[in-house]
Protein backbone atom coordinates (compact mmCIF):
# COMPACT_ATOMS: atom_id res chain seq x y z
CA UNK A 1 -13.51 18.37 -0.77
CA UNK A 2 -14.46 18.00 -4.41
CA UNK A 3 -14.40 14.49 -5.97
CA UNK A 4 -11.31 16.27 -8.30
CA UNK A 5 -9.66 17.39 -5.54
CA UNK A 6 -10.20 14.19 -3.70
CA UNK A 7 -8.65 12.45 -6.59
CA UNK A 8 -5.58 14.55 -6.18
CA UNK A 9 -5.75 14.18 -2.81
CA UNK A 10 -5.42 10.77 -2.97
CA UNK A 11 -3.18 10.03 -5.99
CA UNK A 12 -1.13 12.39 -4.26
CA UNK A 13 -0.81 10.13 -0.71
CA UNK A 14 -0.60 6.71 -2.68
CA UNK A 15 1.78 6.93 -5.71
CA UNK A 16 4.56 7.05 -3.15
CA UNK A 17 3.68 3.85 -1.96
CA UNK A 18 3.09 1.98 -4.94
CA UNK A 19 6.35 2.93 -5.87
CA UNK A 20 8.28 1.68 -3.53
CA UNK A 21 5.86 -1.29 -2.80
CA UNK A 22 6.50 -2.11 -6.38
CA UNK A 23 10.24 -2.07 -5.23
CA UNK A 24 9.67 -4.46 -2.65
CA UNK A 25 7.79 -6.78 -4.91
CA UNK A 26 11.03 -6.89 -7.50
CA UNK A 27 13.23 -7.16 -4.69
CA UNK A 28 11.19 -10.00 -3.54
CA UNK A 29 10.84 -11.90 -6.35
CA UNK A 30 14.83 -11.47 -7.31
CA UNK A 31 17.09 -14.97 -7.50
CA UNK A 32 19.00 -15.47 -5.08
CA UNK A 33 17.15 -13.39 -2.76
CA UNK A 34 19.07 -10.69 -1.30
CA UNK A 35 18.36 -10.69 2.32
CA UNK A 36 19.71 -7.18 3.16
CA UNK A 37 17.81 -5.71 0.27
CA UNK A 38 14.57 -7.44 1.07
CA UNK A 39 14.97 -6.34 4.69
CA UNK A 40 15.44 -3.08 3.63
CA UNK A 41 12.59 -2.80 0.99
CA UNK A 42 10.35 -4.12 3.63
CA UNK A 43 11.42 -1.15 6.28
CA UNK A 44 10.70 1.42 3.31
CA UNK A 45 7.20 -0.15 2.66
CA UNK A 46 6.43 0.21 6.35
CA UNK A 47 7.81 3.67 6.76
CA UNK A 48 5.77 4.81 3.02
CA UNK A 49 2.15 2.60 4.48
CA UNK A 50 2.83 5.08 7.79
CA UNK A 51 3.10 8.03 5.63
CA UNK A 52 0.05 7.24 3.39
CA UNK A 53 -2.22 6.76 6.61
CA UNK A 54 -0.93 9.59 8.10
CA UNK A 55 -1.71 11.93 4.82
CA UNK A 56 -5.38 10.04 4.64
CA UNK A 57 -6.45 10.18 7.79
CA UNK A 58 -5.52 14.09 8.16
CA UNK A 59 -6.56 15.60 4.07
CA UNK A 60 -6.89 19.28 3.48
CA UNK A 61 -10.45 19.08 3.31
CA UNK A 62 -12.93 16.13 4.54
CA UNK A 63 -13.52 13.74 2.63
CA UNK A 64 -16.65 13.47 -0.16
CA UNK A 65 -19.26 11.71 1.78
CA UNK A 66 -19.19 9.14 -0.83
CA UNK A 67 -15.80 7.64 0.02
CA UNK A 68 -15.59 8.28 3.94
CA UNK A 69 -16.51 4.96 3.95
CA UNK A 70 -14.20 3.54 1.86
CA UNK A 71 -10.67 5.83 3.13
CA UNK A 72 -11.77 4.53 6.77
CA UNK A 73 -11.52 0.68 4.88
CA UNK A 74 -8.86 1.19 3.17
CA UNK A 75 -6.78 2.85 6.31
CA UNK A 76 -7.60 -0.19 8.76
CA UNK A 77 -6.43 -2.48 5.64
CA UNK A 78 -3.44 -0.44 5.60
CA UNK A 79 -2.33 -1.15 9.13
CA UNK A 80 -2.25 -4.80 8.28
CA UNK A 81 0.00 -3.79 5.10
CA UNK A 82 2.49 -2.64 7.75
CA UNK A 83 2.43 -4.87 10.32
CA UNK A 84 3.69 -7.42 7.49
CA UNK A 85 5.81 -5.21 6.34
CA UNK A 86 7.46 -4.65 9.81
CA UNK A 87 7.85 -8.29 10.60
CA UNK A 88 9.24 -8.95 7.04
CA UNK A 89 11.49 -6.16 7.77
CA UNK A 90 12.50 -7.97 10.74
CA UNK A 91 13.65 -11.47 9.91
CA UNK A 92 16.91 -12.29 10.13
CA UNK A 93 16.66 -15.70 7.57
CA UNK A 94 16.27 -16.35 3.94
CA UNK A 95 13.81 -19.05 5.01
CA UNK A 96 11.85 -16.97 7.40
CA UNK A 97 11.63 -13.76 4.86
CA UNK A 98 10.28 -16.30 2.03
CA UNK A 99 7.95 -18.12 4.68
CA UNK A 100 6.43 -14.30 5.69
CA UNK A 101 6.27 -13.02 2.00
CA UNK A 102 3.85 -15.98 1.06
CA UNK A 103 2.02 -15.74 4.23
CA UNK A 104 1.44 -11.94 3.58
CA UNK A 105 1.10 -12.58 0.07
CA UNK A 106 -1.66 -15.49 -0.59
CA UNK A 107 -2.23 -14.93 -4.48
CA UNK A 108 -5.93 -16.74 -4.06
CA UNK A 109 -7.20 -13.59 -2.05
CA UNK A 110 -7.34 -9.91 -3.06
CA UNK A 111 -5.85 -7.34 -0.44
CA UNK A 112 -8.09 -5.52 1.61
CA UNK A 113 -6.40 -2.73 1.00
CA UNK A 114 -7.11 -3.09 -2.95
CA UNK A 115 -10.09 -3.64 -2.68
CA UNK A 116 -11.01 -0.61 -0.40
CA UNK A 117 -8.75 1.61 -3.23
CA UNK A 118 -10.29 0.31 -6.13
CA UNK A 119 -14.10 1.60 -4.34
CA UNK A 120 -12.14 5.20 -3.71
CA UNK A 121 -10.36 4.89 -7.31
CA UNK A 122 -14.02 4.13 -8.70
CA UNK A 123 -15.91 6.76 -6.99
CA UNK A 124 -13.46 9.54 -7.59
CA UNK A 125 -13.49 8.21 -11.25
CA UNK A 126 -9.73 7.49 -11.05
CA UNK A 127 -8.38 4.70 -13.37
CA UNK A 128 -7.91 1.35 -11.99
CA UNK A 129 -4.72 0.82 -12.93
CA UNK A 130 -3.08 2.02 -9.95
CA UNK A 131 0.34 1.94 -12.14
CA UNK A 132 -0.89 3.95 -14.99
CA UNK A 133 -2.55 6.51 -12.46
CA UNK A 134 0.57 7.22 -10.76
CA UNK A 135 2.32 7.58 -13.87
């Protein structure tokens, strides 16, 4: 595949996902926190990490050599994205669903999963700013 049509390619698999993880994030970060909604948001991030994995790991071409590397990071980093996702989903208490969002979410570290991205966004000379890009 083409770096271009890489690009596409993966723009194309991870918009989705920003989206609604950007949903979650809101959801998440609303006062009083809505338990049912957070539960819910949670179940969608899952269900759109699942898709995204399932569109990388199976693209209409292979790959550029240059970022097998990097999609093969960024997929095992995505498996951890929803296993948190499914035990957030999960929990049955406002206490337990804030205790598991700032486990999953430790602001001192960057996600693996970014990181991997922003070597693919880099290399395929997307922009950075996964918002703007999905725009």
């Amino acid at each position: 595949m083409l770096p271009e049509a890489a690009g596409a390619a993966y723009l194309a698999a991870v918009c989705p996902m920003n989206e609604v993880g950007t949903d979650l994030n809101t959801t998440m970060q609303a006062s009083p926190l809505d338990i049912v909604a957070a539960r819910r948001d949670a179940g969608l991030y899952r269900d759109s990490v699942k898709a995204v994995i399932q569109k990388i790991t199976a693209p209409p071409a292979p790959w550029p050599a240059t970022v097998e590397e990097d999609v093969s990071d960024f997929v095992e980093a995505l498996y951890t994205e929803m296993s948190h996702a499914e035990t957030l989903s999960a929990i049955e208490t406002r206490e337990g669903i804030i205790a598991s969002w700032n486990a999953w979410n430790d602001p001192t570290e960057p996600y693996p999963a970014h990181v991997a991205s922003q070597k693919i966004r880099l290399k395929l000379n997307l922009p950075a700013d996964s918002k703007a890009s999905c725009s």
